[in-house]
PDB file of N, CA and C in Angstrom:
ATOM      1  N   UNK A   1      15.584  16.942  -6.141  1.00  0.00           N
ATOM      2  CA  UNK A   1      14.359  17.724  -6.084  1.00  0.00           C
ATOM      3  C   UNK A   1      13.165  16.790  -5.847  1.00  0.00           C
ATOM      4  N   UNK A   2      12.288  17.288  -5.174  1.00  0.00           N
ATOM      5  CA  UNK A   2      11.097  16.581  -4.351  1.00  0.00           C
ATOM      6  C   UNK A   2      10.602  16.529  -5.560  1.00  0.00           C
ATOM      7  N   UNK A   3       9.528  15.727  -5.914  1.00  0.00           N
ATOM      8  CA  UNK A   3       8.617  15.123  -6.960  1.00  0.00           C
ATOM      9  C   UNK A   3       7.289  14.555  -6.213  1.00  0.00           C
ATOM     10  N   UNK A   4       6.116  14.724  -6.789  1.00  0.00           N
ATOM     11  CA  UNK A   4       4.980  14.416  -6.333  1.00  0.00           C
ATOM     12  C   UNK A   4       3.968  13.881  -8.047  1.00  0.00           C
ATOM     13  N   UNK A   5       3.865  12.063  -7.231  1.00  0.00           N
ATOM     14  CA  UNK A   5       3.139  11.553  -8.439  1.00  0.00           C
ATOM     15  C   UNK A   5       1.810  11.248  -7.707  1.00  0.00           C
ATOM     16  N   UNK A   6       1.163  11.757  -8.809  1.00  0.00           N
ATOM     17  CA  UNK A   6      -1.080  11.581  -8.273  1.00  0.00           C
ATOM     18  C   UNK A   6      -1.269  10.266  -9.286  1.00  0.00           C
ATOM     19  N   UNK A   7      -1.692   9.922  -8.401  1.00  0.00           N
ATOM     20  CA  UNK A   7      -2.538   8.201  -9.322  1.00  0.00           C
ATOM     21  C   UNK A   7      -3.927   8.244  -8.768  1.00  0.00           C
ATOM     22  N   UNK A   8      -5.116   8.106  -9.517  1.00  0.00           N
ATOM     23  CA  UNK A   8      -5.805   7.704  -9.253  1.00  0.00           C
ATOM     24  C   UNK A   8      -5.700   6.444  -8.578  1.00  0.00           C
ATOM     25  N   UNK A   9      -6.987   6.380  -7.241  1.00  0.00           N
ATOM     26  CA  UNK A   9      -7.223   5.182  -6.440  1.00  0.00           C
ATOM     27  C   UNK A   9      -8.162   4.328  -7.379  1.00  0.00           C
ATOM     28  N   UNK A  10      -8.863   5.114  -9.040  1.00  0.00           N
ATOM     29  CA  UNK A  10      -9.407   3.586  -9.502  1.00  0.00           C
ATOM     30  C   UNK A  10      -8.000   3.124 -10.484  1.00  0.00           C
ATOM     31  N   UNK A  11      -6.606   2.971 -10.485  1.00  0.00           N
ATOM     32  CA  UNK A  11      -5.411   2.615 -10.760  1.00  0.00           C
ATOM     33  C   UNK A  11      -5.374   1.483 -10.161  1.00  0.00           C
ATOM     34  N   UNK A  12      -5.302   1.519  -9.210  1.00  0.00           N
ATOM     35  CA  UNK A  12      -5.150   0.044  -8.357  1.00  0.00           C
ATOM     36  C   UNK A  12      -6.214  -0.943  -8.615  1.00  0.00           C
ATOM     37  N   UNK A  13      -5.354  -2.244  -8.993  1.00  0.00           N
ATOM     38  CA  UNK A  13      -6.133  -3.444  -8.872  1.00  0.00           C
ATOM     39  C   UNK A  13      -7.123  -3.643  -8.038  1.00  0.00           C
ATOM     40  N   UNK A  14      -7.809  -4.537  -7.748  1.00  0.00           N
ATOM     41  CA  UNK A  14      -9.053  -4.403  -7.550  1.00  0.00           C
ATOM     42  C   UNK A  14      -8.770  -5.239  -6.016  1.00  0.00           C
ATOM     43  N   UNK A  15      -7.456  -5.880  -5.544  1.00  0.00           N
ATOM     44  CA  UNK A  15      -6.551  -6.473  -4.215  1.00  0.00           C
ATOM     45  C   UNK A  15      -5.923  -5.155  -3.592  1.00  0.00           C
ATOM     46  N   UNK A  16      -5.921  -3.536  -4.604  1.00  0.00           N
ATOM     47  CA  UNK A  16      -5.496  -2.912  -3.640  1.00  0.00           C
ATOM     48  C   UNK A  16      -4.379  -2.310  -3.987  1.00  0.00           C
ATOM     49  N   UNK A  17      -3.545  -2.533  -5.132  1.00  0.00           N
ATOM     50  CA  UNK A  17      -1.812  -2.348  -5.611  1.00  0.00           C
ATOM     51  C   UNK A  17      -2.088  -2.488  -6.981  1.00  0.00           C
ATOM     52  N   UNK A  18      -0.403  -1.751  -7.221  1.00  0.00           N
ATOM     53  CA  UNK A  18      -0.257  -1.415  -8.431  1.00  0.00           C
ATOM     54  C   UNK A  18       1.103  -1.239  -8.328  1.00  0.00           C
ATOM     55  N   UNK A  19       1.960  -0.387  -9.934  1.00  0.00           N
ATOM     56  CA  UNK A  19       2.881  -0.118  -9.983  1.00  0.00           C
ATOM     57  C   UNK A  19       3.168   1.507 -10.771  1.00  0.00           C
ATOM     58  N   UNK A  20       3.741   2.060 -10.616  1.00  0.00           N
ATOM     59  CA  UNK A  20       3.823   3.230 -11.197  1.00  0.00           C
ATOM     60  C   UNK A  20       5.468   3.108 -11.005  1.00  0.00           C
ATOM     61  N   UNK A  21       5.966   4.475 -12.274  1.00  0.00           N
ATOM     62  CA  UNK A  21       7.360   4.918 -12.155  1.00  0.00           C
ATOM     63  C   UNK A  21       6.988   6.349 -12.225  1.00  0.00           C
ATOM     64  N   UNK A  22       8.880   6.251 -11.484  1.00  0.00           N
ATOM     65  CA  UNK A  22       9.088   7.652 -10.935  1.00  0.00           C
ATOM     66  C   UNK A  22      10.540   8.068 -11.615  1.00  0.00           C
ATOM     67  N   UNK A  23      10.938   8.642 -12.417  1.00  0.00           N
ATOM     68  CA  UNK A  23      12.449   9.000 -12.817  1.00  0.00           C
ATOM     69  C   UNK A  23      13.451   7.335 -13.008  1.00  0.00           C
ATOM     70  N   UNK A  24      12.213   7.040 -14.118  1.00  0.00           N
ATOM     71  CA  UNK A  24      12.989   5.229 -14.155  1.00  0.00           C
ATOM     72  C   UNK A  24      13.305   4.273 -13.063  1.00  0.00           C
ATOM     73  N   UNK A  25      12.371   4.584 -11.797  1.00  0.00           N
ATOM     74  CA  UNK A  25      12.371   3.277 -11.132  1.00  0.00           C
ATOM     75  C   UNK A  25      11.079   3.236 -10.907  1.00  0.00           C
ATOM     76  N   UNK A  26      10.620   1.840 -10.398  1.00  0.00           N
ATOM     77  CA  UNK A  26       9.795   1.288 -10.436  1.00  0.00           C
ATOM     78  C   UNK A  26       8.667   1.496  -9.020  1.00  0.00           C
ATOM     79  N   UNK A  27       8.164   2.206  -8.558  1.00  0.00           N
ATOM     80  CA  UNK A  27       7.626   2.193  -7.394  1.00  0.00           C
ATOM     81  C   UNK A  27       6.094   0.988  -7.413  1.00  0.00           C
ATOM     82  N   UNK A  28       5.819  -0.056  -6.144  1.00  0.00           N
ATOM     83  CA  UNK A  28       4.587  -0.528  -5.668  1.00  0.00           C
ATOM     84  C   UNK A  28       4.141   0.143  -4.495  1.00  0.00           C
ATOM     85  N   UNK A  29       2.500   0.175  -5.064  1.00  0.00           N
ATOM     86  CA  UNK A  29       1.974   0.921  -4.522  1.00  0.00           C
ATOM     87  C   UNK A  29       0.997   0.096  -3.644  1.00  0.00           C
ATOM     88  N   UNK A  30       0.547  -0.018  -2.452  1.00  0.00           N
ATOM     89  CA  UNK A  30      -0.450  -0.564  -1.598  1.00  0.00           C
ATOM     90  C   UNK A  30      -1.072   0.215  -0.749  1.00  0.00           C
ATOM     91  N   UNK A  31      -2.721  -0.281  -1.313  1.00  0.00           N
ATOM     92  CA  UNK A  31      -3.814   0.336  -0.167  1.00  0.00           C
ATOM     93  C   UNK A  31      -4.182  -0.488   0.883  1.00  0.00           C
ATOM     94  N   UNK A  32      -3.812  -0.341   2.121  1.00  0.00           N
ATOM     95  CA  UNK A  32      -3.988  -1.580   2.962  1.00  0.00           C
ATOM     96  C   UNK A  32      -5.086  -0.553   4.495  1.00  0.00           C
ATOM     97  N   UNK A  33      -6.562  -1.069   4.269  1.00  0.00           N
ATOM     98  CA  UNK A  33      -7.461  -0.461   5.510  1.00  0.00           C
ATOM     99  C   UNK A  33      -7.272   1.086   4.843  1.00  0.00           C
ATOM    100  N   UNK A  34      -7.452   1.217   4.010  1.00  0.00           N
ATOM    101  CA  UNK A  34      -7.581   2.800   3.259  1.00  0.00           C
ATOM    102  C   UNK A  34      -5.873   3.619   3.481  1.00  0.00           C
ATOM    103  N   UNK A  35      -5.191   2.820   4.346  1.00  0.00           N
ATOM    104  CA  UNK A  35      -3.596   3.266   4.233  1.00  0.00           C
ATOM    105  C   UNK A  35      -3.075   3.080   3.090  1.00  0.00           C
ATOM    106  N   UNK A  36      -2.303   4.327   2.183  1.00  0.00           N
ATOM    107  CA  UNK A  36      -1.287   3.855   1.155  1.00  0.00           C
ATOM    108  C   UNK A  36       0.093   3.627   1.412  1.00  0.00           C
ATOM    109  N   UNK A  37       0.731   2.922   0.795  1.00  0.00           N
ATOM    110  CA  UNK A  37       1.866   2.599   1.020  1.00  0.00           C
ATOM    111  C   UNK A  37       2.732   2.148   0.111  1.00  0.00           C
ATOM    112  N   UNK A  38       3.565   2.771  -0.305  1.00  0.00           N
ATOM    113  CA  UNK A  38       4.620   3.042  -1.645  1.00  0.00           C
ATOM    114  C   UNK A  38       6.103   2.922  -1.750  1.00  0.00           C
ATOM    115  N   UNK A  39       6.741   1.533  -1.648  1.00  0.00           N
ATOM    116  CA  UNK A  39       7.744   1.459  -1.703  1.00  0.00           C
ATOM    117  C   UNK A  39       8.687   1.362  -2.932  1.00  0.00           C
ATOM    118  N   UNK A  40       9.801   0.714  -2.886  1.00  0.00           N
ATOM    119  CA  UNK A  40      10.705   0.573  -4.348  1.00  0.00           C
ATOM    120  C   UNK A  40      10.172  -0.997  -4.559  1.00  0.00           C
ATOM    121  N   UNK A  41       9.533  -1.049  -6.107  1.00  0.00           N
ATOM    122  CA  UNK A  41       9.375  -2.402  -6.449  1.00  0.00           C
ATOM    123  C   UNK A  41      10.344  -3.711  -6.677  1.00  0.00           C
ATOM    124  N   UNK A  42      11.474  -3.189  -6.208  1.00  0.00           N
ATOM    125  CA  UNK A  42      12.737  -3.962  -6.105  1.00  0.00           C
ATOM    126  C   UNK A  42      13.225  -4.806  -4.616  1.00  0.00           C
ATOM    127  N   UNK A  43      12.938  -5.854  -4.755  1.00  0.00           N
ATOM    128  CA  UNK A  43      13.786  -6.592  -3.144  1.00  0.00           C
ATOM    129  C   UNK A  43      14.692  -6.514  -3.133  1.00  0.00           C
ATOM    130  N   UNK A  44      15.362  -5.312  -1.585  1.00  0.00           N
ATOM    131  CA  UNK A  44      16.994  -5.428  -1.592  1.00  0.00           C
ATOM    132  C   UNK A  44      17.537  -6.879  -1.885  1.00  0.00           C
ATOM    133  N   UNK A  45      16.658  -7.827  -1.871  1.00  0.00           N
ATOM    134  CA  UNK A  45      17.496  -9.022  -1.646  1.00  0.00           C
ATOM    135  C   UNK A  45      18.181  -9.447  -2.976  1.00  0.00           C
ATOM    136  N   UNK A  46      16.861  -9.401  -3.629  1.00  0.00           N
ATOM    137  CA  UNK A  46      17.469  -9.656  -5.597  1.00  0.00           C
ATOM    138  C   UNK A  46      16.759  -9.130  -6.611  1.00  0.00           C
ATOM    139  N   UNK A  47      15.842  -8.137  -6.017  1.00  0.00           N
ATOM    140  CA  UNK A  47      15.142  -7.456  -6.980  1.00  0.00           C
ATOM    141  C   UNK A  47      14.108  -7.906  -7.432  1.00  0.00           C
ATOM    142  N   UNK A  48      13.850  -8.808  -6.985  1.00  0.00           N
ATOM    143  CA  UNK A  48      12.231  -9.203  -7.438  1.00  0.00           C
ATOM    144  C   UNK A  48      11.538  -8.114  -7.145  1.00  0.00           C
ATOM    145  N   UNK A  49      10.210  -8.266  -8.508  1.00  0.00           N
ATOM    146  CA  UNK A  49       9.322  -7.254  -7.658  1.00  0.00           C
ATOM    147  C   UNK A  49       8.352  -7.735  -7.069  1.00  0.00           C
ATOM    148  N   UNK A  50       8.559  -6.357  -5.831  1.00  0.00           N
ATOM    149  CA  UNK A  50       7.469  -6.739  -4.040  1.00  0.00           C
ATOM    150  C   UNK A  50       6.078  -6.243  -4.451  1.00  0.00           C
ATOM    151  N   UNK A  51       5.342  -5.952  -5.761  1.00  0.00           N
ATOM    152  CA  UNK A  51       3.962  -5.887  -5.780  1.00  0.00           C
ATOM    153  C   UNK A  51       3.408  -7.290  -5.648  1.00  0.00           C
ATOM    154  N   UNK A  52       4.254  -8.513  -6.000  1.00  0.00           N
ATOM    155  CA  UNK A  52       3.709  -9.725  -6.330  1.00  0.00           C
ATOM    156  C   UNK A  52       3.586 -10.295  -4.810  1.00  0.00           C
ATOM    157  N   UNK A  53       4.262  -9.500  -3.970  1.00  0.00           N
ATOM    158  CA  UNK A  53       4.678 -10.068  -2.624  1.00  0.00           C
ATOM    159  C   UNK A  53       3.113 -10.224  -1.561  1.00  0.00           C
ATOM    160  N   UNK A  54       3.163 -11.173  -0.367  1.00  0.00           N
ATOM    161  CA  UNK A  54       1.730 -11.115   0.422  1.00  0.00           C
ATOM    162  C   UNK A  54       2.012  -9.790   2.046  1.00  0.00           C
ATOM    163  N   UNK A  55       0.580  -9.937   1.453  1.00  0.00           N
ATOM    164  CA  UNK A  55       0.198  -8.166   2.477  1.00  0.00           C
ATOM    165  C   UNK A  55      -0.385  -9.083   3.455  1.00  0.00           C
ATOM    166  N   UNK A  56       0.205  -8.801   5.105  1.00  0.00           N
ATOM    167  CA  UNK A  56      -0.767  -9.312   6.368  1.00  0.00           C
ATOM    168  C   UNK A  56       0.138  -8.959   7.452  1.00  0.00           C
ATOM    169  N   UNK A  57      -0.836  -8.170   8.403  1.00  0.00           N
ATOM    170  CA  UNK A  57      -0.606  -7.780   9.667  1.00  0.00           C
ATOM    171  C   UNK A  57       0.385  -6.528   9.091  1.00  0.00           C
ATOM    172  N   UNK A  58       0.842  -5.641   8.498  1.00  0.00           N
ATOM    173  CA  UNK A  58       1.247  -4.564   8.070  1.00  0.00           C
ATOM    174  C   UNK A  58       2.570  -4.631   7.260  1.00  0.00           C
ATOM    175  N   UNK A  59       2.874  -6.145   7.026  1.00  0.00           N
ATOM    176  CA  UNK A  59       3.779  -6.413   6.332  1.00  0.00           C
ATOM    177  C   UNK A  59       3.576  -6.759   4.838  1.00  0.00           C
ATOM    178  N   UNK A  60       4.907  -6.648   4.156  1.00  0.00           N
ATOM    179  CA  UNK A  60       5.062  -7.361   3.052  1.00  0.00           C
ATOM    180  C   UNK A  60       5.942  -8.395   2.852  1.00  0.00           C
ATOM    181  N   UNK A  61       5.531  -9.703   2.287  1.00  0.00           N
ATOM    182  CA  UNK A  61       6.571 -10.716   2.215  1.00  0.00           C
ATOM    183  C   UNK A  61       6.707 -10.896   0.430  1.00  0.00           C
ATOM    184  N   UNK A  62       8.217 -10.943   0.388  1.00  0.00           N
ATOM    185  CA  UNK A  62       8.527 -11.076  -1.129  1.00  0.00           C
ATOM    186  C   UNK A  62       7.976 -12.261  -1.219  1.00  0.00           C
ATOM    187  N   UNK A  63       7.271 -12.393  -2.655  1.00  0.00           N
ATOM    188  CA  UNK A  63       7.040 -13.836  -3.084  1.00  0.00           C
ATOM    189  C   UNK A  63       8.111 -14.834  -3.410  1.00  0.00           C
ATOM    190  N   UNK A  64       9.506 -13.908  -3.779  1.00  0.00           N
ATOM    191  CA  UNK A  64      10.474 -14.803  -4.009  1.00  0.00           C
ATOM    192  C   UNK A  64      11.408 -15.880  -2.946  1.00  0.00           C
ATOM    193  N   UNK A  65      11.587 -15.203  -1.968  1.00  0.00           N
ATOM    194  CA  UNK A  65      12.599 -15.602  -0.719  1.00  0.00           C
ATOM    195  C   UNK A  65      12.020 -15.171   0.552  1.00  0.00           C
ATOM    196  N   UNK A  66      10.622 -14.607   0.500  1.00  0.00           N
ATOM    197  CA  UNK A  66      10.630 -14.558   1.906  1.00  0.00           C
ATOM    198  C   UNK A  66      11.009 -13.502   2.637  1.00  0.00           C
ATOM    199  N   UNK A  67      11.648 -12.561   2.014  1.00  0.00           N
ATOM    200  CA  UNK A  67      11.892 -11.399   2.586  1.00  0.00           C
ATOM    201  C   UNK A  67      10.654 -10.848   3.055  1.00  0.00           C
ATOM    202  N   UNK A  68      10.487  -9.993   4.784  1.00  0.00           N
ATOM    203  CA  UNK A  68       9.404  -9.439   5.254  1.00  0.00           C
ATOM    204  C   UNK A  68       9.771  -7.729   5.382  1.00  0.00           C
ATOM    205  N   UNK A  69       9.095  -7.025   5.223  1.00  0.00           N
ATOM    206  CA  UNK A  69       8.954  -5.360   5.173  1.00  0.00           C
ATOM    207  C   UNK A  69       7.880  -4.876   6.520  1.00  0.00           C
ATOM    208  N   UNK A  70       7.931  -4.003   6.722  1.00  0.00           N
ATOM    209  CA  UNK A  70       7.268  -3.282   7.573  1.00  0.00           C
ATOM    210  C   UNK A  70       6.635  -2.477   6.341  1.00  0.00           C
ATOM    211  N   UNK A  71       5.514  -2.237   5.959  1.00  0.00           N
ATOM    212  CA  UNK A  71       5.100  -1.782   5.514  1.00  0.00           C
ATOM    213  C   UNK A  71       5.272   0.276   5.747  1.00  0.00           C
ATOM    214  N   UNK A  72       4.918   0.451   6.841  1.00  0.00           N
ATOM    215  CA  UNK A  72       5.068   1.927   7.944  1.00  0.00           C
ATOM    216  C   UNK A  72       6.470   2.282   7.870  1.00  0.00           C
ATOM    217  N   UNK A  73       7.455   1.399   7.878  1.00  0.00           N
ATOM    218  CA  UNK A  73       8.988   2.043   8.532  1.00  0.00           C
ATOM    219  C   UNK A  73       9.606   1.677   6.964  1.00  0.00           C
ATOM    220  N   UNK A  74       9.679   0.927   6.544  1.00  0.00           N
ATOM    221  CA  UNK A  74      10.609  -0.376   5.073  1.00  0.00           C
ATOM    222  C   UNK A  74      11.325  -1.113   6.203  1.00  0.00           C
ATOM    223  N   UNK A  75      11.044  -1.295   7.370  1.00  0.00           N
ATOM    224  CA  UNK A  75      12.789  -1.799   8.234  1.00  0.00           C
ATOM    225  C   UNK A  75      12.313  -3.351   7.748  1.00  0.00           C
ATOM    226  N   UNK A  76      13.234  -3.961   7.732  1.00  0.00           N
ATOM    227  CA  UNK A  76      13.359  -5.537   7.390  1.00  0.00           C
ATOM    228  C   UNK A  76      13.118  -6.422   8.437  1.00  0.00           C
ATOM    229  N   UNK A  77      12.289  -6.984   8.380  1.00  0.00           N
ATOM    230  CA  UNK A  77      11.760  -7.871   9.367  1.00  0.00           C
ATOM    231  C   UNK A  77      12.303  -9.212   9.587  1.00  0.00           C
ATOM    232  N   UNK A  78      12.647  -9.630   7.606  1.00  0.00           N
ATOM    233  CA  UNK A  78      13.169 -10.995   8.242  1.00  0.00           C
ATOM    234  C   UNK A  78      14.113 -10.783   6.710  1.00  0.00           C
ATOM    235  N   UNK A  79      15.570 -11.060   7.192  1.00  0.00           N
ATOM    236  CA  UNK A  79      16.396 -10.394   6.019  1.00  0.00           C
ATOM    237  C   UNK A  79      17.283  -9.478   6.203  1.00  0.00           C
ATOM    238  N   UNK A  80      18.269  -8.846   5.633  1.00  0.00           N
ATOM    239  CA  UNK A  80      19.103  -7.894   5.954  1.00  0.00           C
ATOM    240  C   UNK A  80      19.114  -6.447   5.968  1.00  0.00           C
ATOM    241  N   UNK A  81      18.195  -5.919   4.826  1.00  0.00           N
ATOM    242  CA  UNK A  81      18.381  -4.719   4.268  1.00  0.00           C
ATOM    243  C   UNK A  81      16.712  -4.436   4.370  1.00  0.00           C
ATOM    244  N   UNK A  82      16.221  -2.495   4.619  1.00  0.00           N
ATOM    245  CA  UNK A  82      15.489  -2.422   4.468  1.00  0.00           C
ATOM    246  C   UNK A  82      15.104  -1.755   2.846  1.00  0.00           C
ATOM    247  N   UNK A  83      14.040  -1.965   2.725  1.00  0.00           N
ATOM    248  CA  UNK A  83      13.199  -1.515   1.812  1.00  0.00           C
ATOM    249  C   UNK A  83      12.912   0.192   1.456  1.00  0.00           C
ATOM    250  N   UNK A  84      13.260   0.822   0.229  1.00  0.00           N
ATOM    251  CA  UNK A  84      13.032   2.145   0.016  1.00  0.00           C
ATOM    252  C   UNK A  84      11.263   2.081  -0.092  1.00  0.00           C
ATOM    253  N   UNK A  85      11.236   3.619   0.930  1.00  0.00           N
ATOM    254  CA  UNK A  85       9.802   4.133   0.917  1.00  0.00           C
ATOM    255  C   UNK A  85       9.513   5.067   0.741  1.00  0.00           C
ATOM    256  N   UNK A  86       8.324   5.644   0.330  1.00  0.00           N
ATOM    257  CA  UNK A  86       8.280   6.619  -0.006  1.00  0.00           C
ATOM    258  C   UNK A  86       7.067   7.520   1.113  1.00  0.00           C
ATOM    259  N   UNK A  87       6.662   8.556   1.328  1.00  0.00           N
ATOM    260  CA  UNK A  87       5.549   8.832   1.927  1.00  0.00           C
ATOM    261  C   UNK A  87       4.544   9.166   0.889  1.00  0.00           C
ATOM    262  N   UNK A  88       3.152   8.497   1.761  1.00  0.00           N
ATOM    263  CA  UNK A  88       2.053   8.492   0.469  1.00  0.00           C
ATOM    264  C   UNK A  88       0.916   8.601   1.313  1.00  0.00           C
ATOM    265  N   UNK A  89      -0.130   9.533   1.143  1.00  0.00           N
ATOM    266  CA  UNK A  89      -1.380   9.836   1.762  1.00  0.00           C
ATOM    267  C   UNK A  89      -2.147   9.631   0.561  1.00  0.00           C
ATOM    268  N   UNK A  90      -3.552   9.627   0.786  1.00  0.00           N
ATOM    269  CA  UNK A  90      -4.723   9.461  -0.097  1.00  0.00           C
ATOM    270  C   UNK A  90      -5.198  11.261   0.225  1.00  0.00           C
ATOM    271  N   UNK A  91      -5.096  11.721  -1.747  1.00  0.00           N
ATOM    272  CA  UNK A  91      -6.176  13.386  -1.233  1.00  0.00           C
ATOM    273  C   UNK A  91      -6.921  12.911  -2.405  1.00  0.00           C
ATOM    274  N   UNK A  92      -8.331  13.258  -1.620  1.00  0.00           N
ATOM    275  CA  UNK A  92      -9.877  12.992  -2.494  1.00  0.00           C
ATOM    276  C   UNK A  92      -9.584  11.417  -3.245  1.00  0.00           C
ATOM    277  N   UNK A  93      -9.666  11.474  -4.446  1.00  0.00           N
ATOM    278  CA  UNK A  93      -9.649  10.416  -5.251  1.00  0.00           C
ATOM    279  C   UNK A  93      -7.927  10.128  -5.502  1.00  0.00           C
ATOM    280  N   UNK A  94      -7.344  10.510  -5.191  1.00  0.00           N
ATOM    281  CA  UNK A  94      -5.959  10.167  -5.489  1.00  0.00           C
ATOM    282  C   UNK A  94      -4.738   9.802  -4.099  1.00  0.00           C
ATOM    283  N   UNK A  95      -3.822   8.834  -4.675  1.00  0.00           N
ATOM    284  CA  UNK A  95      -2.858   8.609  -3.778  1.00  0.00           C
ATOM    285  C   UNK A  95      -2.146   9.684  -4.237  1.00  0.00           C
ATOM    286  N   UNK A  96      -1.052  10.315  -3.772  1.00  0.00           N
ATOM    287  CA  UNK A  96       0.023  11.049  -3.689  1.00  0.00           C
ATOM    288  C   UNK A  96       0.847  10.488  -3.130  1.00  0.00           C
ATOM    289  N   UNK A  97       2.505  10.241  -4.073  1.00  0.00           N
ATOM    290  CA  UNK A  97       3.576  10.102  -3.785  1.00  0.00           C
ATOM    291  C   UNK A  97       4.726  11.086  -3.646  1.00  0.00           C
ATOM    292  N   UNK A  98       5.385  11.114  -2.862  1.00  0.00           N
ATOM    293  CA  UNK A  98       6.855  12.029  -2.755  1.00  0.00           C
ATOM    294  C   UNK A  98       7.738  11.253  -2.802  1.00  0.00           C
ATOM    295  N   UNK A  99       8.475  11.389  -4.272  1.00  0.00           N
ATOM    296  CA  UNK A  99       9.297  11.070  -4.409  1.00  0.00           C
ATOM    297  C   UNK A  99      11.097  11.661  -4.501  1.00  0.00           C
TER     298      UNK A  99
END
């Protein structure tokens, strides 16, 4: 069953991200150019979590190994496996997730 989590946009750190859960996993959340973007805070690679990871040019790179994300698709840029995503728009003051 579809699920929809509202976070306030003053939630997010002040770089833009955060973390919220959804049915005991961990979702990161990124505002990148007023885009949100909400994946699983887990790297297929080993689970680090990708909030700690660097945001540039629409990617995410794990801080741990280097793993790269497409931010738009999860497809894996540099690495094997992609990344769970979620779809996430901004309404009024809040992100919205479907989870």
């Amino acid at each position: 069953m579809e699920r929809r989590i509202r976070l306030p946009l003053s939630a997010l750190e002040p770089d833009g991200r955060t973390v919220t859960r959804a049915d005991g996993r961990e979702i990161a959340i990124f505002l990148v150019d007023g885009v949100p973007h909400a994946v699983a805070n887990a790297c297929p690679h080993e689970g680090n979590p990708l909030v700690l990871g660097e945001l540039a040019a629409g990617a995410l790179t794990c801080a741990f190994h280097q793993w790269r994300f497409d931010l738009a698709t999860g497809a894996c840029l540099h690495g094997d496996r992609p990344v769970m995503r979620y779809p996430a728009a901004v309404e009024g003051d809040q992100i919205v997730i479907e989870t």
